[in-house]
C-alpha atoms as a PDB file:
ATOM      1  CA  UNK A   1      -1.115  -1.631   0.272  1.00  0.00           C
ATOM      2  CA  UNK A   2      -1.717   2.044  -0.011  1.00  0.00           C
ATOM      3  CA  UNK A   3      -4.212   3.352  -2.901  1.00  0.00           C
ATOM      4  CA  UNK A   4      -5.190   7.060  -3.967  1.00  0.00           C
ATOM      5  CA  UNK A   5      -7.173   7.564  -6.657  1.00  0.00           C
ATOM      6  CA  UNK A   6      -6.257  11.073  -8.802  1.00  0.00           C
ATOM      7  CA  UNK A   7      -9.729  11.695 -10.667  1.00  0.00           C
ATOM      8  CA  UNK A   8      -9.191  13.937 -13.867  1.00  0.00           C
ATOM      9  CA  UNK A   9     -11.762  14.707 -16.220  1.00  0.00           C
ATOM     10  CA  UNK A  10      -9.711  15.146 -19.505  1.00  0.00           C
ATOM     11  CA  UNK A  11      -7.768  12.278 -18.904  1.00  0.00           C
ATOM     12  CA  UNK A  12      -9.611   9.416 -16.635  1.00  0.00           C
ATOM     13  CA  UNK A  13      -8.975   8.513 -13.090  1.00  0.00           C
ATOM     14  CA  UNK A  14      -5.427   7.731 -12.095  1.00  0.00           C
ATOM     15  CA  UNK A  15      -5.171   4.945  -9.210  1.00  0.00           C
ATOM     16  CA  UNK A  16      -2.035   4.492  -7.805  1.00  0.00           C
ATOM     17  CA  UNK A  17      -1.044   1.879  -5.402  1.00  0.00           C
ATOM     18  CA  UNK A  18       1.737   0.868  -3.565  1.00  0.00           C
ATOM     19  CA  UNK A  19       2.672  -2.165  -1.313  1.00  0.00           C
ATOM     20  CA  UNK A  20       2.706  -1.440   2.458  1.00  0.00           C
ATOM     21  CA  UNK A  21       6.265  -1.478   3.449  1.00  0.00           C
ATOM     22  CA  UNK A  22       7.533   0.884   0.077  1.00  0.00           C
ATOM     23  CA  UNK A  23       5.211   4.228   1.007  1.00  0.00           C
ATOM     24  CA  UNK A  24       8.122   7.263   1.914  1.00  0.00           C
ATOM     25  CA  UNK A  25      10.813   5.522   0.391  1.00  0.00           C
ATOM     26  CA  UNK A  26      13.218   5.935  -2.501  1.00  0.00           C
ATOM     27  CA  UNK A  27      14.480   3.371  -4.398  1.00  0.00           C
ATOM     28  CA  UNK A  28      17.054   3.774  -7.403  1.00  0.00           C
ATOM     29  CA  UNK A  29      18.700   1.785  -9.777  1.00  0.00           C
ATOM     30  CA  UNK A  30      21.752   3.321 -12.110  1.00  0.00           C
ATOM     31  CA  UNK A  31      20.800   6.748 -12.131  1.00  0.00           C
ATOM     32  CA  UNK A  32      17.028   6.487 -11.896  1.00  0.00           C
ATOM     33  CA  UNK A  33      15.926   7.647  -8.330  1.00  0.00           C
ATOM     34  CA  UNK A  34      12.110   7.305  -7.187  1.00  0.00           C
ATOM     35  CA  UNK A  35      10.489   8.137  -3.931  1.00  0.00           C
ATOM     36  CA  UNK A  36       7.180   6.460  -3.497  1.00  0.00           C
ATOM     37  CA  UNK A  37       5.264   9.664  -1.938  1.00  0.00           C
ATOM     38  CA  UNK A  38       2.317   9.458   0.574  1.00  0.00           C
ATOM     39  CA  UNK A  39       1.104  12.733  -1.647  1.00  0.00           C
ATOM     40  CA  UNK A  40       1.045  10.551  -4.418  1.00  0.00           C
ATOM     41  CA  UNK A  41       0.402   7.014  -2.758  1.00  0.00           C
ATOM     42  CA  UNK A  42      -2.260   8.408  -0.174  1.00  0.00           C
ATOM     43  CA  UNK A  43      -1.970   7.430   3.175  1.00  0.00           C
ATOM     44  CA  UNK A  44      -5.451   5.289   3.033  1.00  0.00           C
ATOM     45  CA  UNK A  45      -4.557   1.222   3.374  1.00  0.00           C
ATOM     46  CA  UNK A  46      -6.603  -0.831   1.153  1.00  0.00           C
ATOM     47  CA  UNK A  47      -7.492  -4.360   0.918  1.00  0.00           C
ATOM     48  CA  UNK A  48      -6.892  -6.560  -1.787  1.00  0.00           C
ATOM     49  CA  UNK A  49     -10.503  -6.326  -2.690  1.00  0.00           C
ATOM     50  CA  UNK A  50     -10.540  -2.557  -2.709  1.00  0.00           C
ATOM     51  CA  UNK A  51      -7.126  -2.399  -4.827  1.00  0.00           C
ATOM     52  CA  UNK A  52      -9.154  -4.843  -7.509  1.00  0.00           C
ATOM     53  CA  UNK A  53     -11.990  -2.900  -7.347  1.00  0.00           C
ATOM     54  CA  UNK A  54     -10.107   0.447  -8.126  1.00  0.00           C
ATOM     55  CA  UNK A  55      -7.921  -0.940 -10.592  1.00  0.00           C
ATOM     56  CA  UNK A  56     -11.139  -2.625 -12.411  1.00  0.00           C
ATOM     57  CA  UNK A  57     -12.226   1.037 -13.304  1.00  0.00           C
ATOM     58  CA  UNK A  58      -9.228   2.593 -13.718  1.00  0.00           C
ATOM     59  CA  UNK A  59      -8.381   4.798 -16.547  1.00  0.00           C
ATOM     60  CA  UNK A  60      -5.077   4.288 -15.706  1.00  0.00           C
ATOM     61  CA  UNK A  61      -3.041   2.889 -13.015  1.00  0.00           C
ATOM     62  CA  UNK A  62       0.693   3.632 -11.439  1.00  0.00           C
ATOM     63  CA  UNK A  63       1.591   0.472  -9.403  1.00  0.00           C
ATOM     64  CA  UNK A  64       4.549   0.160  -7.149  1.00  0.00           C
ATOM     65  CA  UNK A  65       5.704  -2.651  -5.462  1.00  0.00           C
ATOM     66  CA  UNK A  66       5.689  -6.740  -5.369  1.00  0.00           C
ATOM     67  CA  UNK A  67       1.872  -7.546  -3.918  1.00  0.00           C
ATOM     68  CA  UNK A  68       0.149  -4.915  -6.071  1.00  0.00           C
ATOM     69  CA  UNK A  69       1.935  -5.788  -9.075  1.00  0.00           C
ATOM     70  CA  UNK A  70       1.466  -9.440  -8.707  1.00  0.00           C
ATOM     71  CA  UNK A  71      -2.458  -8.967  -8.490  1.00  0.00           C
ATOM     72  CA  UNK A  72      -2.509  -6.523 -11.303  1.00  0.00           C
ATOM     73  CA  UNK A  73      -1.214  -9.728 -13.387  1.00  0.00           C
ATOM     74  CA  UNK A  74      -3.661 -12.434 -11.526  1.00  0.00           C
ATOM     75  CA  UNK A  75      -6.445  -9.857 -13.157  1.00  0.00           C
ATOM     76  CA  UNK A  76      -4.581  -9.571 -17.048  1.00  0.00           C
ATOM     77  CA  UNK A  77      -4.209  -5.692 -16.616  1.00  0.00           C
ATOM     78  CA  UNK A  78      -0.726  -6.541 -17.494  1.00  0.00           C
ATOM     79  CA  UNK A  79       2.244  -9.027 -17.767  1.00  0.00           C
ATOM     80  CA  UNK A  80       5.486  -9.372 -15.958  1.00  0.00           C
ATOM     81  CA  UNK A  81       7.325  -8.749 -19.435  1.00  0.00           C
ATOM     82  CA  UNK A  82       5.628  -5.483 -19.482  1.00  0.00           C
ATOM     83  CA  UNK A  83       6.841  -4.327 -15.810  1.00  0.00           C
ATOM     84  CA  UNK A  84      10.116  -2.356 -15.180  1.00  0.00           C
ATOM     85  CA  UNK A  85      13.025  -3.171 -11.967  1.00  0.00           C
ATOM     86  CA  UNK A  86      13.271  -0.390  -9.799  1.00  0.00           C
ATOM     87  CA  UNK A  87      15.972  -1.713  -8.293  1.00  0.00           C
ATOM     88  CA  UNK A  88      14.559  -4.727  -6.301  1.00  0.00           C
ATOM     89  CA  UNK A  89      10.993  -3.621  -6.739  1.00  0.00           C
ATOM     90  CA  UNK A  90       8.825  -3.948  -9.669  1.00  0.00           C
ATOM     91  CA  UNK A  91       6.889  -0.835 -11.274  1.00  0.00           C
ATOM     92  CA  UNK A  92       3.806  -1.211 -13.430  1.00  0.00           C
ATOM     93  CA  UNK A  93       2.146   1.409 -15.497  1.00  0.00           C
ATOM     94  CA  UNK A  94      -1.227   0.791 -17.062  1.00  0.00           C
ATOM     95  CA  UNK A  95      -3.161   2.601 -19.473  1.00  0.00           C
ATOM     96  CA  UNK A  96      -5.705   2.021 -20.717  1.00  0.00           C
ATOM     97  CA  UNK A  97      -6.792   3.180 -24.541  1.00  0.00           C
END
């Protein structure tokens, strides 16, 4: 996975992840078109245990992808219900109030 943490003081830190194989793609489905970005993504791999760490003090999280989404759920940030299809690929946005 790829993880890049976007600090902002008004509004919390923003960690995005990503699953290995997605980073500088684009996906669509209908007429929604998405390109997972290394400028957004980062370019930094992370383990599991630095994705859980990250997304334990998170603000608020943009998750992309199959692995990243599936261990945001193992931890309750958020449910399968609550994800979106990008075409194949799931899409998770967290926030947290």
């Amino acid at each position: 996975m790829f993880l890049k943490i976007h600090h902002s003081p008004e509004m919390g830190d923003v960690v995005a992840v990503c699953d290995r194989e997605l980073l500088n793609t684009t996906i669509s489905h209908d007429t929604m078109t998405v390109t997972i970005s290394e400028a957004f993504y980062g370019n930094k791999p992370a383990t599991d245990e630095e994705v859980r760490a990250a997304l334990k003090n998170a603000g608020n999280a943009n998750l992309m992808g199959e692995r990243v989404v599936n261990l945001a759920i193992e931890m309750g940030l958020c449910t399968r219900a609550g994800c979106i299809m990008i075409g194949k690929v799931p899409h998770a946005q967290i926030y947290q109030l």
